[in-house]
C-alpha atoms as a PDB file:
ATOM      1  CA  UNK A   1       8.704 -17.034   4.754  1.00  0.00           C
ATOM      2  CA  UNK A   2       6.719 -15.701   1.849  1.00  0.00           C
ATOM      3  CA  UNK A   3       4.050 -14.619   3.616  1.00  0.00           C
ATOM      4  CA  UNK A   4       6.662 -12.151   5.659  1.00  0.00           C
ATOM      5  CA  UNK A   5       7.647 -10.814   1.943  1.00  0.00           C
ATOM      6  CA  UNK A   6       6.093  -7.369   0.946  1.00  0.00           C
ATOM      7  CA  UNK A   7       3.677  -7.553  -1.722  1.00  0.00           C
ATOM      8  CA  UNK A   8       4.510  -6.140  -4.886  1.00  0.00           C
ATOM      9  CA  UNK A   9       2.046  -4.572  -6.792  1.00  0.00           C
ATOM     10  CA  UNK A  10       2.485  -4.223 -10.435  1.00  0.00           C
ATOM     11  CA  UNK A  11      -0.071  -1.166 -11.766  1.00  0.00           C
ATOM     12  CA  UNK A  12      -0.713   1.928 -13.503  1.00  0.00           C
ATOM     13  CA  UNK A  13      -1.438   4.914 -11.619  1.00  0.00           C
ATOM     14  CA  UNK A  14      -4.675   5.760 -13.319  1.00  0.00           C
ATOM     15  CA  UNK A  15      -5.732   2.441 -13.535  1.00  0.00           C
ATOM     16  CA  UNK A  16      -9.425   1.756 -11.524  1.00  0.00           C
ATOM     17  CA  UNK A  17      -8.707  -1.875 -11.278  1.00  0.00           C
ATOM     18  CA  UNK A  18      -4.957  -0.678  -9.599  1.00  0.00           C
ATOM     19  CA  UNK A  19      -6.340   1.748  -7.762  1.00  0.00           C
ATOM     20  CA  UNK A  20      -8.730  -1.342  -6.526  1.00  0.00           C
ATOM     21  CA  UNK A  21      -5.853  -2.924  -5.263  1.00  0.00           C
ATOM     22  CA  UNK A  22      -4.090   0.069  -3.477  1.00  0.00           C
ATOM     23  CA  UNK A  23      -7.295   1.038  -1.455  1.00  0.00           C
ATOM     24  CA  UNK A  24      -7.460  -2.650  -0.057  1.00  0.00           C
ATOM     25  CA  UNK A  25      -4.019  -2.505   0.703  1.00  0.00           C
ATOM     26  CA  UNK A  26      -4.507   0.173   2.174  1.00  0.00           C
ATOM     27  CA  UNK A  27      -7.518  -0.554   4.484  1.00  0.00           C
ATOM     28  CA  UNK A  28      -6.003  -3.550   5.125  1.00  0.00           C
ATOM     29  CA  UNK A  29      -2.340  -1.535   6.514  1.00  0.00           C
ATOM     30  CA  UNK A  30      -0.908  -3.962   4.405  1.00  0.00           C
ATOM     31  CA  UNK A  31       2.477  -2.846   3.279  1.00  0.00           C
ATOM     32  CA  UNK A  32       3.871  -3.322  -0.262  1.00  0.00           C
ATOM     33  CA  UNK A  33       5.526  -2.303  -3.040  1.00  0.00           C
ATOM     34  CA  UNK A  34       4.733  -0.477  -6.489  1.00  0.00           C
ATOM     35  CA  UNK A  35       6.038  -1.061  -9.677  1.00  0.00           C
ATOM     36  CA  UNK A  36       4.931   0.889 -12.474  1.00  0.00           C
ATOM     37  CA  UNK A  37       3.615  -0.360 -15.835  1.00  0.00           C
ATOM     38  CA  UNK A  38       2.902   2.362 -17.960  1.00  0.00           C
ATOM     39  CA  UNK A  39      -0.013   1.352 -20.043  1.00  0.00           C
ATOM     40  CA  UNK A  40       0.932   4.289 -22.896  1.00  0.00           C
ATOM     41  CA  UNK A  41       4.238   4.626 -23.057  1.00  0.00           C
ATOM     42  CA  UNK A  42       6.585   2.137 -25.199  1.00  0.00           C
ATOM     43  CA  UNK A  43       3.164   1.062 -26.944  1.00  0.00           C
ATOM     44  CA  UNK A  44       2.050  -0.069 -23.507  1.00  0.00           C
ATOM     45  CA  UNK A  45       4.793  -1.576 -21.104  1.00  0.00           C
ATOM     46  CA  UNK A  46       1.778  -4.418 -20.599  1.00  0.00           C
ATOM     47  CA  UNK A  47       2.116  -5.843 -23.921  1.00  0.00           C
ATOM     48  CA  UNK A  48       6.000  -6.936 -23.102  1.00  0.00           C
ATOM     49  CA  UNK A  49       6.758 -10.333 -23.194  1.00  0.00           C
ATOM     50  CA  UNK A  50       8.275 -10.004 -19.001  1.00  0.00           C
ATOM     51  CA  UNK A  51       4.966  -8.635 -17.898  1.00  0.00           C
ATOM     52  CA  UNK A  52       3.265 -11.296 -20.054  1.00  0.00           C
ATOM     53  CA  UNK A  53       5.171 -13.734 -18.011  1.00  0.00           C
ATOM     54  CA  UNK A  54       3.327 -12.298 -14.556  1.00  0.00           C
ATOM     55  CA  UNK A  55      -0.013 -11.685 -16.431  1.00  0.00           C
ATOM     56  CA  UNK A  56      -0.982 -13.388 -19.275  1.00  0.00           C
ATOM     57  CA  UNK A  57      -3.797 -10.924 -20.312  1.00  0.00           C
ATOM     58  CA  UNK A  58      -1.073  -8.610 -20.446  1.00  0.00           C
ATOM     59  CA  UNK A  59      -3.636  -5.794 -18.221  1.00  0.00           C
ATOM     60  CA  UNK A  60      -3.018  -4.647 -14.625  1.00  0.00           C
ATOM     61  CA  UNK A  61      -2.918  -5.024 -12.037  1.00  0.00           C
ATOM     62  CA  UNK A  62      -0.887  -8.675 -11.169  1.00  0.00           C
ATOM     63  CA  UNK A  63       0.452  -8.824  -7.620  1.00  0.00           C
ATOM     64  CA  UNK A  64       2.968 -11.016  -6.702  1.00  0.00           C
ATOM     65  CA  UNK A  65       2.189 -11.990  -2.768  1.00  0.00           C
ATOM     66  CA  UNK A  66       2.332 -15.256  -0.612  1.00  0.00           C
ATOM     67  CA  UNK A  67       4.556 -16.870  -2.968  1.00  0.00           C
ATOM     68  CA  UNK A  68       1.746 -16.398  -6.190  1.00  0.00           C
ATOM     69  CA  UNK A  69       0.655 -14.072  -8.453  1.00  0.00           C
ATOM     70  CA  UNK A  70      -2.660 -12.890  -8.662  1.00  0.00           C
ATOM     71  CA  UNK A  71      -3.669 -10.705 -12.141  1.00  0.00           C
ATOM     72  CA  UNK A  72      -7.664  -9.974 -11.250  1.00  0.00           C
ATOM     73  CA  UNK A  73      -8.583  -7.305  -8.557  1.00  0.00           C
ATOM     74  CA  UNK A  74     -11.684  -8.827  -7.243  1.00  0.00           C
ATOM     75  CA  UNK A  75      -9.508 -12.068  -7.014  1.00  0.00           C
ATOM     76  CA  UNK A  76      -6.852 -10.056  -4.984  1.00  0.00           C
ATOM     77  CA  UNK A  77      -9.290  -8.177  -2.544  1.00  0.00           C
ATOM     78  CA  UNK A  78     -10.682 -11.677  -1.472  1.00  0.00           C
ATOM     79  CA  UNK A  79      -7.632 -13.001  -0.833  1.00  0.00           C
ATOM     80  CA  UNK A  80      -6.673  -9.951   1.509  1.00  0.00           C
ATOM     81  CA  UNK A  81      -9.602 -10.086   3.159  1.00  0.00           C
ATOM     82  CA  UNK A  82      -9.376 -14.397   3.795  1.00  0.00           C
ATOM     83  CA  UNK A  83      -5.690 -13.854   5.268  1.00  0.00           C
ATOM     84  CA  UNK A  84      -5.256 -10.829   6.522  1.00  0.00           C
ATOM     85  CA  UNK A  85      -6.255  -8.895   9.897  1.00  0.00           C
ATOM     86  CA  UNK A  86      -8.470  -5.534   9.670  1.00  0.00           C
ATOM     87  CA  UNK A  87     -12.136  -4.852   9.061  1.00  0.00           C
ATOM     88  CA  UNK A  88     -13.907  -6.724   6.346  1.00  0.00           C
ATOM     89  CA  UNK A  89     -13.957  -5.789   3.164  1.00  0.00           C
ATOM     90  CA  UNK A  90     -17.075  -8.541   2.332  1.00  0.00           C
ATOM     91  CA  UNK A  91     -19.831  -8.361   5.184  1.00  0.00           C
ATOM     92  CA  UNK A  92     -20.343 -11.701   7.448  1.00  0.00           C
ATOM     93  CA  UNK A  93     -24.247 -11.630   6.378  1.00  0.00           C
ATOM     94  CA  UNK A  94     -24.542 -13.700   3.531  1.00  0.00           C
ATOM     95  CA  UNK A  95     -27.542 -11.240   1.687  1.00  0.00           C
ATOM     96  CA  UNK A  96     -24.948  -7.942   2.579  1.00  0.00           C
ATOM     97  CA  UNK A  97     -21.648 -10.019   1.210  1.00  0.00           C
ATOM     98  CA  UNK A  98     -24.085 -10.954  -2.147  1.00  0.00           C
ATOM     99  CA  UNK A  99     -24.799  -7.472  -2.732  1.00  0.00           C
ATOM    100  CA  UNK A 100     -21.556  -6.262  -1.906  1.00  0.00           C
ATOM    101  CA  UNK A 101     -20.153  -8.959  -5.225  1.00  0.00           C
ATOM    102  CA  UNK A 102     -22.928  -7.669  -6.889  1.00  0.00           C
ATOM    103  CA  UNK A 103     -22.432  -4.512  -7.413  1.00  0.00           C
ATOM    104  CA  UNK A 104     -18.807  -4.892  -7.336  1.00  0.00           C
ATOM    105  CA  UNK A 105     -19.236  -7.352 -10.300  1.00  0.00           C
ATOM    106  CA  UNK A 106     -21.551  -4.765 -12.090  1.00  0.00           C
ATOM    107  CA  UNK A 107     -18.891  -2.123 -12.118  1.00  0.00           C
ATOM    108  CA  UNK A 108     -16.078  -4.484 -12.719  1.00  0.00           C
ATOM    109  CA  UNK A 109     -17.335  -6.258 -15.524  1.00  0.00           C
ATOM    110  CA  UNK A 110     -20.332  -4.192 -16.915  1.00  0.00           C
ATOM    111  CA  UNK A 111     -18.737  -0.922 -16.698  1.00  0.00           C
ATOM    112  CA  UNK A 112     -15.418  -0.698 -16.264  1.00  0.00           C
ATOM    113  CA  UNK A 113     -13.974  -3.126 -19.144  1.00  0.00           C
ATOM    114  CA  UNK A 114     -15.829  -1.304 -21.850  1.00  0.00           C
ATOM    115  CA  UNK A 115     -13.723   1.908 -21.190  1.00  0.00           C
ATOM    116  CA  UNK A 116     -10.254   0.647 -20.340  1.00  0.00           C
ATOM    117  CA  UNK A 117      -7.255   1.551 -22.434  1.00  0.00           C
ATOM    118  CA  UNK A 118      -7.418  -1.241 -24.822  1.00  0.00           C
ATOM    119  CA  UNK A 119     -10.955  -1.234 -26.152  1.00  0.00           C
ATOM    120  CA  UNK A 120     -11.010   2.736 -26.522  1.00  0.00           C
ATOM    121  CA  UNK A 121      -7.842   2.732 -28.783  1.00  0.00           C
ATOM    122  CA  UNK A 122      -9.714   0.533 -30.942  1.00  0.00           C
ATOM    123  CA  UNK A 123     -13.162   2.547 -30.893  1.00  0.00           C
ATOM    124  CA  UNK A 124     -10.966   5.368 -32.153  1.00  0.00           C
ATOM    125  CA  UNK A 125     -12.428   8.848 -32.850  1.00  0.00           C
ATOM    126  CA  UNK A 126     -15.754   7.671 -31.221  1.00  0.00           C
ATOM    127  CA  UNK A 127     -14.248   6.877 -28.038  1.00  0.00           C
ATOM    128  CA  UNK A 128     -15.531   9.764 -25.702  1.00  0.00           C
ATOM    129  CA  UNK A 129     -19.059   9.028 -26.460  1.00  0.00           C
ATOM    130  CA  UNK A 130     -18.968   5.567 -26.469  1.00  0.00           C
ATOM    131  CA  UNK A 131     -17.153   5.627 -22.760  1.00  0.00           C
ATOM    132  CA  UNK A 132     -20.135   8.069 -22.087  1.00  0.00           C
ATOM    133  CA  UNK A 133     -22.835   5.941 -22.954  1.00  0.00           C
ATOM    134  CA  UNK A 134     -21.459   2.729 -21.288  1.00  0.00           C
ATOM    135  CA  UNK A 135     -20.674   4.609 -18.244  1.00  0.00           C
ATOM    136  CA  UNK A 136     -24.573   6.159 -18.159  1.00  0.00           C
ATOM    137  CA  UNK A 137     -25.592   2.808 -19.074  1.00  0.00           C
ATOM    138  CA  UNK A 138     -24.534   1.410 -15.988  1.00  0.00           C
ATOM    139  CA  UNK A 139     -25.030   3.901 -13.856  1.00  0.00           C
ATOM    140  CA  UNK A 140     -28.328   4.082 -14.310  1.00  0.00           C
ATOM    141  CA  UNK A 141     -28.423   0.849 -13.236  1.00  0.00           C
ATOM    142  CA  UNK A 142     -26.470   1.093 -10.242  1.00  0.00           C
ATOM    143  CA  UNK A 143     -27.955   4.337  -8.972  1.00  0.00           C
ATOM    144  CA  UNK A 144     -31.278   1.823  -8.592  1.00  0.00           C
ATOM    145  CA  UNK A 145     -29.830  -0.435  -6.726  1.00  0.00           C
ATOM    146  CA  UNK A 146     -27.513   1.580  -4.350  1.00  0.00           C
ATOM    147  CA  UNK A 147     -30.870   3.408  -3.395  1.00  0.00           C
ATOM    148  CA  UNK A 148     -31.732   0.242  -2.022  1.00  0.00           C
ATOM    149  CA  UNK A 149     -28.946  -0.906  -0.409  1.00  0.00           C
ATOM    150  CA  UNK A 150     -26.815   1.975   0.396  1.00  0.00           C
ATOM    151  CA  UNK A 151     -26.194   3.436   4.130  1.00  0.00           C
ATOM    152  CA  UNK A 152     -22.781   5.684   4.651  1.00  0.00           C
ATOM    153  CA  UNK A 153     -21.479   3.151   2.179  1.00  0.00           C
ATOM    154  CA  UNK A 154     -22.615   1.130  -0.868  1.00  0.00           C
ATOM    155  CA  UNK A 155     -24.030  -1.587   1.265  1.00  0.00           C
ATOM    156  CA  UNK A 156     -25.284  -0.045   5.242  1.00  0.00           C
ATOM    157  CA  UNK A 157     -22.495   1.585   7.062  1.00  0.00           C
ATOM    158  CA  UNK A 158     -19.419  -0.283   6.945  1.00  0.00           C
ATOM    159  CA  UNK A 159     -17.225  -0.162   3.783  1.00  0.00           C
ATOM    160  CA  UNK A 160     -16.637  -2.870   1.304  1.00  0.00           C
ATOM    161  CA  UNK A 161     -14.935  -4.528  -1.530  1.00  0.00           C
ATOM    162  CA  UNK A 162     -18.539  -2.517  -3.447  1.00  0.00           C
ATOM    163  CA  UNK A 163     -16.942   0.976  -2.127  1.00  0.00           C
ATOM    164  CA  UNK A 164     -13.340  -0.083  -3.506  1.00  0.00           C
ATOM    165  CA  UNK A 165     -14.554  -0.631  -6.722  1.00  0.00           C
ATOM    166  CA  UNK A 166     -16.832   2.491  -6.871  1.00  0.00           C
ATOM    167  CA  UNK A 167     -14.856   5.176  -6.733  1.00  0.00           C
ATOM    168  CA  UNK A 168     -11.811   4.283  -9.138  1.00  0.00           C
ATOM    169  CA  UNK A 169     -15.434   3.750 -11.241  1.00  0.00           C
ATOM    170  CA  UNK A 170     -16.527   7.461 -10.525  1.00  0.00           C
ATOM    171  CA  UNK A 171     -12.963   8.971 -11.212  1.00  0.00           C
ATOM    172  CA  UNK A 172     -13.139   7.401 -14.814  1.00  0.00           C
ATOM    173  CA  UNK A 173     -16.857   9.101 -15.301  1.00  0.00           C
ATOM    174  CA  UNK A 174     -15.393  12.430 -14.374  1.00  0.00           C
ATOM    175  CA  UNK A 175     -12.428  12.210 -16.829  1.00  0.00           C
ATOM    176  CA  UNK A 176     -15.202  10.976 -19.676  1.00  0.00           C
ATOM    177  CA  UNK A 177     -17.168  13.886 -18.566  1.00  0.00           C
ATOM    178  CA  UNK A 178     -19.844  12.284 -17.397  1.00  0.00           C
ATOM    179  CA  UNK A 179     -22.135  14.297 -15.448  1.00  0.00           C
ATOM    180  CA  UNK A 180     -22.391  12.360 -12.082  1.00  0.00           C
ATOM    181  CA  UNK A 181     -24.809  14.933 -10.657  1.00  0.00           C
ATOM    182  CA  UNK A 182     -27.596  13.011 -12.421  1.00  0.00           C
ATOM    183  CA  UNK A 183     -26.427   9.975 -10.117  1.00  0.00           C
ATOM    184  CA  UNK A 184     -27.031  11.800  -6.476  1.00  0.00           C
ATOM    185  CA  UNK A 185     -26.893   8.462  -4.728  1.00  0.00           C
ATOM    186  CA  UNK A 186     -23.439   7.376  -6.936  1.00  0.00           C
ATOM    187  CA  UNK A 187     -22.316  11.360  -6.073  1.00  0.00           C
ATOM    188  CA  UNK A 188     -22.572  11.290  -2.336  1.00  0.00           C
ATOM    189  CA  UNK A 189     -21.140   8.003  -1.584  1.00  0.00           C
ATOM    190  CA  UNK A 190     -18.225   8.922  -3.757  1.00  0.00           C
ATOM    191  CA  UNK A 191     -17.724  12.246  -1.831  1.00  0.00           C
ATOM    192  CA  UNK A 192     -17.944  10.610   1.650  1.00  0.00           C
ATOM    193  CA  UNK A 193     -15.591   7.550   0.778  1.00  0.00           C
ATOM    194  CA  UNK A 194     -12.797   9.969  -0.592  1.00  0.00           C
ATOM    195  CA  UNK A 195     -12.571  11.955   2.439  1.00  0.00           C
ATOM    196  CA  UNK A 196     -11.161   8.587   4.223  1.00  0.00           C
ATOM    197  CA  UNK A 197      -7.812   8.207   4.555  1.00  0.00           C
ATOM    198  CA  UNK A 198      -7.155   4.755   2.560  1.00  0.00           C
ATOM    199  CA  UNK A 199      -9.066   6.171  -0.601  1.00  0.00           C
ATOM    200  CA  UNK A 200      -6.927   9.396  -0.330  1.00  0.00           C
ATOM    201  CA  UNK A 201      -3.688   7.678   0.032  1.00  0.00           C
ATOM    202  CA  UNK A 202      -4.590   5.392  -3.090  1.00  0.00           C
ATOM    203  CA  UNK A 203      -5.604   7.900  -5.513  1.00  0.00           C
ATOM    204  CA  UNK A 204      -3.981   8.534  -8.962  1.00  0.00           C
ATOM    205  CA  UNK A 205      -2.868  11.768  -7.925  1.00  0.00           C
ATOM    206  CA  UNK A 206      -0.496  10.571  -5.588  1.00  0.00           C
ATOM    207  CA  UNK A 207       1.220   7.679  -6.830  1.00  0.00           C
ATOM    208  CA  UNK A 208       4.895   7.113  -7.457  1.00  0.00           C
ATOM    209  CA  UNK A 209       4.397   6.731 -11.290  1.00  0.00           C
ATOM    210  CA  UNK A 210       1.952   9.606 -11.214  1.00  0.00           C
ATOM    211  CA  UNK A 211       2.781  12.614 -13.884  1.00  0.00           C
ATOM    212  CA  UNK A 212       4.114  15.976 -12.497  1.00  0.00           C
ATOM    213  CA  UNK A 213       1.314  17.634 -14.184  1.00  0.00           C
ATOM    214  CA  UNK A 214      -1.099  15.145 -12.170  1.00  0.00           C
ATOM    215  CA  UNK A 215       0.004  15.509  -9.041  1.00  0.00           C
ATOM    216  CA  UNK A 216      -2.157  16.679  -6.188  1.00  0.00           C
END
């Protein structure tokens, strides 16, 4: 029976690692539900002692599905793609499915933590250029690599769990003003992937916890 449950998602619109999350769901046409943690408000609905009961790092996402609860995004994209139907999200090749974790691992832990909400409120004034500089920093680095390895998508033609994770990545560089047209490789993946309908139906703009102001 709890596999026949809906998954419930528990995120922050704006959040890349949620947003990881909703685009699997989505190219997966799995069905769930949403329920907002708002990351600013209250002092950060995260830090509650409930939510620290489904996610003891107290970040999002967590999602409660198949009778556990799973608080890592890369952790919760696997597990879609081991049980359920729809195209891959890691390649069958075992060199394509090690890139793919590569540079899904590069943005997920060498970019992306150094400019979530928690370490910026302690950099303080600094914090624009210091999200700058980590962002460049590893985009610089994945620009390289994606020359190498990118087709239509991060890794040849068929989208992946690398694709998921880049473009919540590339939203963040835009809000930090980072100037993504020095990344053309970064740039034109990011503007083919959004045009598909799973990335569009994810996107912060759209969410049910989204802002009036920030609504598409």
């Amino acid at each position: 029976m709890a596999a026949q449950t809906k998954p419930v998602l528990h995120g922050y619109f704006r959040s890349s690692c949620s947003w990881r999350v909703r685009i699997a769901f989505a190219l997966k046409g799995v069905d769930y539900d949403q329920v907002p943690v708002n990351l600013i408000k209250d002092g950060g609905q995260q830090l509650t002692g409930q939510y620290k009961a489904l996610n003891p790092m107290q970040q999002v996402p967590a999602v409660e599905i198949d009778g556990i609860i799973l608080s890592q995004s890369l952790a919760v994209i696997q597990y879609l793609d081991e049980t359920r139907p729809g195209p891959r999200l890691l390649p069958a090749d075992p060199k394509k499915r090690a890139q793919v974790r590569m540079i899904s691992d590069l943005i997920a832990s060498g970019i992306q933590p150094l400019q979530n909400v928690h370490i910026l409120q302690k950099i303080g004034a600094e914090k624009l250029q210091w999200a700058q500089h980590f962002i460049d920093r590893g985009f610089k680095a994945l620009e390289e690599i994606l020359k190498k390895t990118a087709g239509k998508c991060c890794v040849g033609d068929e989208i992946s769990m690398a694709d998921i994770c880049l473009v919540p990545q590339v939203y963040n560089a835009e809000r930090y003003k980072v100037d993504v047209g020095q990344y053309p490789t970064i740039k034109r993946l990011n503007q083919t992937l959004l045009e598909i309908d799973a990335f569009k139906v994810s996107h912060p703009s759209c969410q049910p916890d989204t802002p009036v102001d920030l609504q598409a």
